[in-house]
N, C-alpha and C. Protein backbone atom coordinates (compact mmCIF):
# COMPACT_ATOMS: atom_id res chain seq x y z
N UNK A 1 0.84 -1.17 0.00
CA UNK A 1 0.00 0.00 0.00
C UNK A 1 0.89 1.24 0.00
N UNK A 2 0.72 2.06 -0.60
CA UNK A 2 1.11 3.52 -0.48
C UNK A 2 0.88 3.89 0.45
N UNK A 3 2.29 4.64 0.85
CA UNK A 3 2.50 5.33 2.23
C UNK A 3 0.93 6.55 2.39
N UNK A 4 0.99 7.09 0.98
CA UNK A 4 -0.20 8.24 1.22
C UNK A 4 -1.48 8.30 1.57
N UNK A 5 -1.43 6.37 1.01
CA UNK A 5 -3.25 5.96 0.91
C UNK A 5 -3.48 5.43 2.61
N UNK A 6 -2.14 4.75 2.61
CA UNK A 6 -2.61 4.66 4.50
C UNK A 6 -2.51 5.55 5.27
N UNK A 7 -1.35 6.69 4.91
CA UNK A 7 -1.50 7.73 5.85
C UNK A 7 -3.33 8.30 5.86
N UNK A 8 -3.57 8.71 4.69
CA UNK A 8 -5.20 9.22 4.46
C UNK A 8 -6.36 7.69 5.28
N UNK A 9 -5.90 6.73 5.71
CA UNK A 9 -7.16 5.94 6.30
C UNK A 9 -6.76 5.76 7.73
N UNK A 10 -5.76 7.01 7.80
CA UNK A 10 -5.58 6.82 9.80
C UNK A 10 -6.07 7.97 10.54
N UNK A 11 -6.88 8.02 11.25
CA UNK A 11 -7.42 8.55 12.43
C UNK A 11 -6.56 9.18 13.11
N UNK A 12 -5.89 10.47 12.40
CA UNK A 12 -4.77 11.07 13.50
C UNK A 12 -5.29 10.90 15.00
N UNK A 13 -6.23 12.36 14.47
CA UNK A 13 -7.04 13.07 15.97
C UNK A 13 -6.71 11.64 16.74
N UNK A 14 -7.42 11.03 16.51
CA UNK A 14 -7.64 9.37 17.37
C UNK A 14 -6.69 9.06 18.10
N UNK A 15 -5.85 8.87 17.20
CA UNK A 15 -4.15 8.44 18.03
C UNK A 15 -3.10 8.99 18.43
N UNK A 16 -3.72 10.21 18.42
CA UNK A 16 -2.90 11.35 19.34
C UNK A 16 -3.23 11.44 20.62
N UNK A 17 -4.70 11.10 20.72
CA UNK A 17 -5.58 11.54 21.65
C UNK A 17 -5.30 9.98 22.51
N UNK A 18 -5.05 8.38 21.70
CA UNK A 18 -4.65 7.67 23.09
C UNK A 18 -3.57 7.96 23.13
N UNK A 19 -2.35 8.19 22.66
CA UNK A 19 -1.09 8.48 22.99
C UNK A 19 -0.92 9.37 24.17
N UNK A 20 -1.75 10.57 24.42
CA UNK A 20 -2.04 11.55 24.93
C UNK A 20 -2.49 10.92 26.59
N UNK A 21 -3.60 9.98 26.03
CA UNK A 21 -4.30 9.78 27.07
C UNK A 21 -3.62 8.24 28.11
N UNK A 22 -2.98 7.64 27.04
CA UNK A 22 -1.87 7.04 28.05
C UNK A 22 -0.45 7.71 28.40
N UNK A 23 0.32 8.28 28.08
CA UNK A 23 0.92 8.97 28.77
C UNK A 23 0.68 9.83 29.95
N UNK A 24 -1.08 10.14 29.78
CA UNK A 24 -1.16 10.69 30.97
C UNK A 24 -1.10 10.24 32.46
N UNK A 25 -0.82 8.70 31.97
CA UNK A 25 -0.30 7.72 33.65
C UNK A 25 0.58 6.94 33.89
N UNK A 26 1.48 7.59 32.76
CA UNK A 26 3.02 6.90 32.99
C UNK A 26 3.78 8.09 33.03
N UNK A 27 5.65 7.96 33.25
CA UNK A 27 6.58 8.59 33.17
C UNK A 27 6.91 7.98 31.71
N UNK A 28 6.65 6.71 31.22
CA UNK A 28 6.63 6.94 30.06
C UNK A 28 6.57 7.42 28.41
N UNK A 29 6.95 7.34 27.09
CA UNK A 29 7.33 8.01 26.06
C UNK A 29 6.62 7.00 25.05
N UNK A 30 5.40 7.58 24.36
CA UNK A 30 4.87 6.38 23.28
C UNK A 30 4.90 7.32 21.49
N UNK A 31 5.68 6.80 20.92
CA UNK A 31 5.56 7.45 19.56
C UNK A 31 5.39 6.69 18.26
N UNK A 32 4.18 6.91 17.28
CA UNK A 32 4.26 6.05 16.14
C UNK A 32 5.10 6.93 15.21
N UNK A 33 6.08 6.23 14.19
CA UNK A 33 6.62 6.55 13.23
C UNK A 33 6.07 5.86 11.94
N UNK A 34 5.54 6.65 10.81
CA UNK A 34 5.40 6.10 9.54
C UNK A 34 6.24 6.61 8.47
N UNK A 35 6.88 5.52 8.08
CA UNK A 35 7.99 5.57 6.79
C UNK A 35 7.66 5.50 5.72
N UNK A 36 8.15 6.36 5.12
CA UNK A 36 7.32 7.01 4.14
C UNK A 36 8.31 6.24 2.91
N UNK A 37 8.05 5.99 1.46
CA UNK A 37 8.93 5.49 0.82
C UNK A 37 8.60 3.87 0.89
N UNK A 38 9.99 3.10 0.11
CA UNK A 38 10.70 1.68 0.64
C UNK A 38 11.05 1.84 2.12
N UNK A 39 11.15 0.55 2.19
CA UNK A 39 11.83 -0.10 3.65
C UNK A 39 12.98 -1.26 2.62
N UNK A 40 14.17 -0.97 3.12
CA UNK A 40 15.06 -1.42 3.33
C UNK A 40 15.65 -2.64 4.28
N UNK A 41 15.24 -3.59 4.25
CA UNK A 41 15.87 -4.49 5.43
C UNK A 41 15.00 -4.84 5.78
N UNK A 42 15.71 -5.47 7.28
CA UNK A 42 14.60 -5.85 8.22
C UNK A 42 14.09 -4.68 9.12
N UNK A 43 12.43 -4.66 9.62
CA UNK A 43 11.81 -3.34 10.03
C UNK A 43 12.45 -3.51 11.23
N UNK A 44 12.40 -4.72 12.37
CA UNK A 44 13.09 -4.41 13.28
C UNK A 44 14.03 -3.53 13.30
N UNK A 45 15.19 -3.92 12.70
CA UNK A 45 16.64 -2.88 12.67
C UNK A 45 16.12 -1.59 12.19
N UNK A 46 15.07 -1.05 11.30
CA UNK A 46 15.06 0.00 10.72
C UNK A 46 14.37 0.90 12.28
N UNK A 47 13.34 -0.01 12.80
CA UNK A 47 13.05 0.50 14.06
C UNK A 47 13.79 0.94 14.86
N UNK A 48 14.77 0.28 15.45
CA UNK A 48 15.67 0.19 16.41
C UNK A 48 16.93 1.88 15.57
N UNK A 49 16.76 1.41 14.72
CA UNK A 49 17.38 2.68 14.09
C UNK A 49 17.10 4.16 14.36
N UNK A 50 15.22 4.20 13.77
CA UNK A 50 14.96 5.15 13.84
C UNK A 50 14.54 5.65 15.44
N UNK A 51 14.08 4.80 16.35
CA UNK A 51 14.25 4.78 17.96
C UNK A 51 15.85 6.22 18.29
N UNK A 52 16.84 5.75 17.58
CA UNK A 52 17.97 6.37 18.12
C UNK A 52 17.90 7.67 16.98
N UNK A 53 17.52 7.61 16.02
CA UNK A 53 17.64 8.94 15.54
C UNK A 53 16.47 9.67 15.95
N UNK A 54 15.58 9.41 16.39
CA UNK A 54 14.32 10.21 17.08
C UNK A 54 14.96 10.66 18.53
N UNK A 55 15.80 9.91 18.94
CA UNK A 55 17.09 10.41 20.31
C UNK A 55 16.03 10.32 21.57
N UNK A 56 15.21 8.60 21.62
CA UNK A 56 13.82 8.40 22.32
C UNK A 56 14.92 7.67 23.12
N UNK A 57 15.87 7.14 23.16
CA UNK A 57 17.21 6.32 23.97
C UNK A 57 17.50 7.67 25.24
N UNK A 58 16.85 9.15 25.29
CA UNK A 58 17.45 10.08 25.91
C UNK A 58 16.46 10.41 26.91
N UNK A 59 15.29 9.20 27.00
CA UNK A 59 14.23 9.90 27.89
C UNK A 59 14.82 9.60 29.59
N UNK A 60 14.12 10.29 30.26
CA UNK A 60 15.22 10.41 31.91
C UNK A 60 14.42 8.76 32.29
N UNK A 61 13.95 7.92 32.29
CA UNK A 61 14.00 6.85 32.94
C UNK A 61 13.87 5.29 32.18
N UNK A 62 14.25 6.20 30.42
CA UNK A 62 14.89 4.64 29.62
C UNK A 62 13.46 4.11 29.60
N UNK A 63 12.21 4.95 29.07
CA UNK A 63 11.12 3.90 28.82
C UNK A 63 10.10 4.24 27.84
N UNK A 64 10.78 4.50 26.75
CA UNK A 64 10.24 5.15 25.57
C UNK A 64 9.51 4.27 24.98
N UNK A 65 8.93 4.08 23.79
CA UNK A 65 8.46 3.06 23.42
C UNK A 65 8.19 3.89 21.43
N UNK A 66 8.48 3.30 20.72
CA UNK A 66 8.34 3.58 19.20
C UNK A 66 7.67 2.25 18.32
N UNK A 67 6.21 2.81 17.71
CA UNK A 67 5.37 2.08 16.93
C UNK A 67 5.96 2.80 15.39
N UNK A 68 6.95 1.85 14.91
CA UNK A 68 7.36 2.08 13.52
C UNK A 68 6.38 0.92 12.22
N UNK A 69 5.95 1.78 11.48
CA UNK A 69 5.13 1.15 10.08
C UNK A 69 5.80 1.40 9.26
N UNK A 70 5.89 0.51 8.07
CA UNK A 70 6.40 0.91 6.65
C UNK A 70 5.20 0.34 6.37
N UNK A 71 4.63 1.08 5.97
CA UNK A 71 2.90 0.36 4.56
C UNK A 71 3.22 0.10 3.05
N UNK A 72 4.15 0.46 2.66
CA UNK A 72 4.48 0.36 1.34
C UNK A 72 5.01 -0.94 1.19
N UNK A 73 6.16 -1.81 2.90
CA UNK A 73 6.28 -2.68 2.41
C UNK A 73 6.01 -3.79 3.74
N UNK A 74 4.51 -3.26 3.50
CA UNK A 74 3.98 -4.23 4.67
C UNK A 74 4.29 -4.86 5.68
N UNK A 75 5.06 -3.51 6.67
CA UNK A 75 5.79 -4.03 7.75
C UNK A 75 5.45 -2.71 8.72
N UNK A 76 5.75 -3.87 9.94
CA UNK A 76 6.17 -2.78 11.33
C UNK A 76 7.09 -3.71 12.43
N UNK A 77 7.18 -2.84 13.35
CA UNK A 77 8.04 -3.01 14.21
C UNK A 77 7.39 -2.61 15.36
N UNK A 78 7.60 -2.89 17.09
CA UNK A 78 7.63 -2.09 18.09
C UNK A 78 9.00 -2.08 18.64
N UNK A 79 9.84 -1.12 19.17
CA UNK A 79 11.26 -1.20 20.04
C UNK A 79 10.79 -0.65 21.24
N UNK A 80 11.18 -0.81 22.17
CA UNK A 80 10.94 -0.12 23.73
C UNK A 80 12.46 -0.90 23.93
N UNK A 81 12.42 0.74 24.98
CA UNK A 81 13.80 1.12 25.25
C UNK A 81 14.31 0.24 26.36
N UNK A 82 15.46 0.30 26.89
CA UNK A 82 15.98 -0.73 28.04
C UNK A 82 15.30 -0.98 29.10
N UNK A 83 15.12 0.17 29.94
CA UNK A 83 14.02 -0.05 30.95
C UNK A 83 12.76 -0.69 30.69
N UNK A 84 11.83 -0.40 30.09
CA UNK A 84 10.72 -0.75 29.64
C UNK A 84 10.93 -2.76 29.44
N UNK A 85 12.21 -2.17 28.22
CA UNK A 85 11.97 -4.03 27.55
C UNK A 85 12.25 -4.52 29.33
N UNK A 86 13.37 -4.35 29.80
CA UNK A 86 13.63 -5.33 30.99
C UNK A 86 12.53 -5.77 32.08
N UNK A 87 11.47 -4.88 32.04
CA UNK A 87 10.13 -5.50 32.55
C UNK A 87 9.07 -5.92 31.83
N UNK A 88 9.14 -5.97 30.61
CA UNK A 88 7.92 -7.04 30.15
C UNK A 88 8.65 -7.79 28.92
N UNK A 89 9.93 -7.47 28.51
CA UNK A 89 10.26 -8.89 27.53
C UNK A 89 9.85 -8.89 26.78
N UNK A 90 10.22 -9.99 25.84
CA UNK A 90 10.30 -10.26 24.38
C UNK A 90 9.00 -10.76 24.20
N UNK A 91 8.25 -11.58 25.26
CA UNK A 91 6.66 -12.71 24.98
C UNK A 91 5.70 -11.57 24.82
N UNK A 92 6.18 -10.02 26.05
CA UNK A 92 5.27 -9.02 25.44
C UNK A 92 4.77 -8.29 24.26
N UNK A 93 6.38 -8.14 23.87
CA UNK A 93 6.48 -7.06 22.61
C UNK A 93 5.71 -8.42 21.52
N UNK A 94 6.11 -9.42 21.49
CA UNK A 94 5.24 -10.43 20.33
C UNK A 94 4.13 -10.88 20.59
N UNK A 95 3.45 -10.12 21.36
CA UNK A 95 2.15 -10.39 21.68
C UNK A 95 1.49 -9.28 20.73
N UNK A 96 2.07 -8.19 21.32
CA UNK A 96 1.76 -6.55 21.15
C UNK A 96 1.62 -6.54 19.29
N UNK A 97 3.10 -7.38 18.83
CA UNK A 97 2.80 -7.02 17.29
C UNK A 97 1.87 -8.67 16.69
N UNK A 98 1.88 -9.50 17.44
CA UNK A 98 0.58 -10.64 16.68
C UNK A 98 -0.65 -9.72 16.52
N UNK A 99 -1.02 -9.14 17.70
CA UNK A 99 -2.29 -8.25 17.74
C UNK A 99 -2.25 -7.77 16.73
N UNK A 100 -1.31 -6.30 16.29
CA UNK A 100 -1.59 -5.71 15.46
C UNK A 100 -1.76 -6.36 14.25
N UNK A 101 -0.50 -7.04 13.80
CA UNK A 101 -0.77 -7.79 12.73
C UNK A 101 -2.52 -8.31 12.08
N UNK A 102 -3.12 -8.59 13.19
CA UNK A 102 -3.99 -9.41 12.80
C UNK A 102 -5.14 -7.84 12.75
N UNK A 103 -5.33 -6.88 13.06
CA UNK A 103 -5.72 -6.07 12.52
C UNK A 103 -5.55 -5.40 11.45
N UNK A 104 -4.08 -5.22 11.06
CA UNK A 104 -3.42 -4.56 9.84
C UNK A 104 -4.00 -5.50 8.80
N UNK A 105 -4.05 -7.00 9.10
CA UNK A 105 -4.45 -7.92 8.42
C UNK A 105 -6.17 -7.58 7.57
N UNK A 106 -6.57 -6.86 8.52
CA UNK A 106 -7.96 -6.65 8.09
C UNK A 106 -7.89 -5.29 7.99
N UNK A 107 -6.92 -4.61 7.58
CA UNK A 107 -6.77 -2.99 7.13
C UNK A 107 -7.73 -2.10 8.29
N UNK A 108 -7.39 -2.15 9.27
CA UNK A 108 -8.09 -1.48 10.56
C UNK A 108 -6.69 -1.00 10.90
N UNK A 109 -6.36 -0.17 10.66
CA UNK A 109 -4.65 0.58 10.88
C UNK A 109 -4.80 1.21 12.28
N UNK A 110 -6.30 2.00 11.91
CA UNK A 110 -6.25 3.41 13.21
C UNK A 110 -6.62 2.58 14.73
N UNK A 111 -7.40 1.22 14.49
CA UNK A 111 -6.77 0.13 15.58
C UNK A 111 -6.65 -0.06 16.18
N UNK A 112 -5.51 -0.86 15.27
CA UNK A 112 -4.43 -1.35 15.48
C UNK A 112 -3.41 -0.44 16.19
N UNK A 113 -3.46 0.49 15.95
CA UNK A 113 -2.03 1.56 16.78
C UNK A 113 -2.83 1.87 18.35
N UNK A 114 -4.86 2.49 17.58
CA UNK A 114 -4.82 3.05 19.05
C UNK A 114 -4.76 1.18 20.10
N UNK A 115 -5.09 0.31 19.73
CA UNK A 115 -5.43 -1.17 21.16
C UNK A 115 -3.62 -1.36 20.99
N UNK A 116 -2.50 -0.90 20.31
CA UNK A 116 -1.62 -1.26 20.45
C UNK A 116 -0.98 0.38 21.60
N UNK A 117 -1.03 1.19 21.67
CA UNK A 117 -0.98 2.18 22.45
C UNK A 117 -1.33 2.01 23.63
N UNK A 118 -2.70 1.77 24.12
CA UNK A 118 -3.37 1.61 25.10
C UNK A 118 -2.65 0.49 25.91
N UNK A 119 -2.55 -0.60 25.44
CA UNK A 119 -1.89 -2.08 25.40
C UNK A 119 -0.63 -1.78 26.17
N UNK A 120 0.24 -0.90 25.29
CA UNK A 120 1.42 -0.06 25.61
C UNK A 120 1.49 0.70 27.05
N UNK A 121 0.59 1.12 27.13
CA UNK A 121 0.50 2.37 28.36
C UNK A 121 -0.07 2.13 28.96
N UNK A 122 -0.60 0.88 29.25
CA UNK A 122 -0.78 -0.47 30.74
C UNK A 122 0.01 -0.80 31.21
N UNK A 123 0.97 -1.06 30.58
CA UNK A 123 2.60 -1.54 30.78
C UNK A 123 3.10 -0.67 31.33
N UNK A 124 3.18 0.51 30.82
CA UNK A 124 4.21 1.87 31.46
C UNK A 124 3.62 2.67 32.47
N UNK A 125 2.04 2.44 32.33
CA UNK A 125 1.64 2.66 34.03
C UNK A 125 2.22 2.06 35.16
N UNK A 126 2.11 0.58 34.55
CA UNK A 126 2.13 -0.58 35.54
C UNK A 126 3.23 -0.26 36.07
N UNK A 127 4.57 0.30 35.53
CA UNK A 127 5.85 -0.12 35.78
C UNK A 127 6.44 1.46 36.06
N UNK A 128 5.79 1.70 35.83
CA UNK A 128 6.62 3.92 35.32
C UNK A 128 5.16 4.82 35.85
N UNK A 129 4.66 4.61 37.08
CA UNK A 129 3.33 5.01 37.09
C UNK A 129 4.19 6.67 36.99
N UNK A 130 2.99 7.62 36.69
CA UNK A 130 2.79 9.39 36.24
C UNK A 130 3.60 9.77 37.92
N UNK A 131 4.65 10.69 38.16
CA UNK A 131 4.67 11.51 39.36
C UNK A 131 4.89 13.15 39.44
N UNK A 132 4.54 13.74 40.25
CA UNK A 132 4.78 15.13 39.96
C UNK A 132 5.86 16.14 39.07
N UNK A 133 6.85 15.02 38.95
CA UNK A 133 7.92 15.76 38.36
C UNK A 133 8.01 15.66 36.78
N UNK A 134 6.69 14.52 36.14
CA UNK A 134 6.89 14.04 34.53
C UNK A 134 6.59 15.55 33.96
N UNK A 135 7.26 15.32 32.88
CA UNK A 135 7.01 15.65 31.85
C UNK A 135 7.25 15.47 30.45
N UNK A 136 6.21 16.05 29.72
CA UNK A 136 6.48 15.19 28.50
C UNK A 136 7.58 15.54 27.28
N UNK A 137 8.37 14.42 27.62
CA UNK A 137 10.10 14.41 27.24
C UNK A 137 9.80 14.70 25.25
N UNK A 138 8.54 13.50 24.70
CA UNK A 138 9.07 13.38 23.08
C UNK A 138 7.78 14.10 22.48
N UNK A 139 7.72 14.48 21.37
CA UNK A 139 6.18 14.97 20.70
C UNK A 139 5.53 14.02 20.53
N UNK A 140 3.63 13.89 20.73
CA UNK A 140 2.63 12.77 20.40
C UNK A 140 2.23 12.76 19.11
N UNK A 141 2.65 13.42 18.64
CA UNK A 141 1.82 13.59 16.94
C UNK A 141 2.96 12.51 16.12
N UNK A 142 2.10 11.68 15.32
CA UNK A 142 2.40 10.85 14.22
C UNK A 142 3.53 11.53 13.15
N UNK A 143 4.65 10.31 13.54
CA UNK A 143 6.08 11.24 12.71
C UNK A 143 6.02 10.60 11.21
N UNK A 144 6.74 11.31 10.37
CA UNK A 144 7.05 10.47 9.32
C UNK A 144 8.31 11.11 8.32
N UNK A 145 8.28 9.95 7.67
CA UNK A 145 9.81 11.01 6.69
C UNK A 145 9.77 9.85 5.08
């Protein structure tokens, strides 16, 4: 699919607004990236890539979390940062992307990100609950390049 035709069938408002609304109970960092173009490789690595050039590796308690899509070549990724992965692991994060998958599967994109967000920011409550001093370290709005 074209990066343009899926960007046009996603529900910004929507997924700003859970991004928004789970961060509001963590110290946690949730950001989707859509890649615009080819994908190159494997999305993992391109994830894990773009994780460090978004400079989400710099949040003060290591618990960022990046929802990377390529639609053009029918891929995504989730990376969460050290802290984060070291409390829920690898069985999480492949839980997190079977889900989506199986929505993307049925072209329900806007979703798939927001039950994968929410999903997300259960976790970073659970583990990173909100305290007086958060604030919000990365931008919520849907990146792309």
């Amino acid at each position: 699919m074209r990066t343009r035709e899926f960007l046009s069938k996603l529900e910004h408002d929507r997924i700003v607004h859970a991004i928004r609304e789970a961060e509001s109970k963590t110290s946690g960092e949730i950001r989707v990236f859509i890649q615009r173009g080819k994908l190159n490789g494997n999305p993992l690595l391109a994830a894990q890539r773009k994780f460090h050039r978004l400079r989400m590796h710099n949040t003060r308690h290591r618990n960022a979390v990046l929802i990377f899509v390529a639609p053009r070549a029918h891929r995504f990724a989730v990376v969460g940062d050290k802290a984060i992965h070291e409390k829920c692991g690898d069985e999480f994060w492949q839980r997190v992307v079977d889900e989506m998958r199986a929505h993307f599967q049925n072209e329900k994109f806007s979703h798939a990100l927001v039950e994968t967000i929410q999903e997300i920011g259960k976790v970073l409550a659970s583990h990173f609950p909100k305290t007086a001093t958060n604030r919000n370290e990365l931008p919520d709005e849907i990146a792309g390049e």
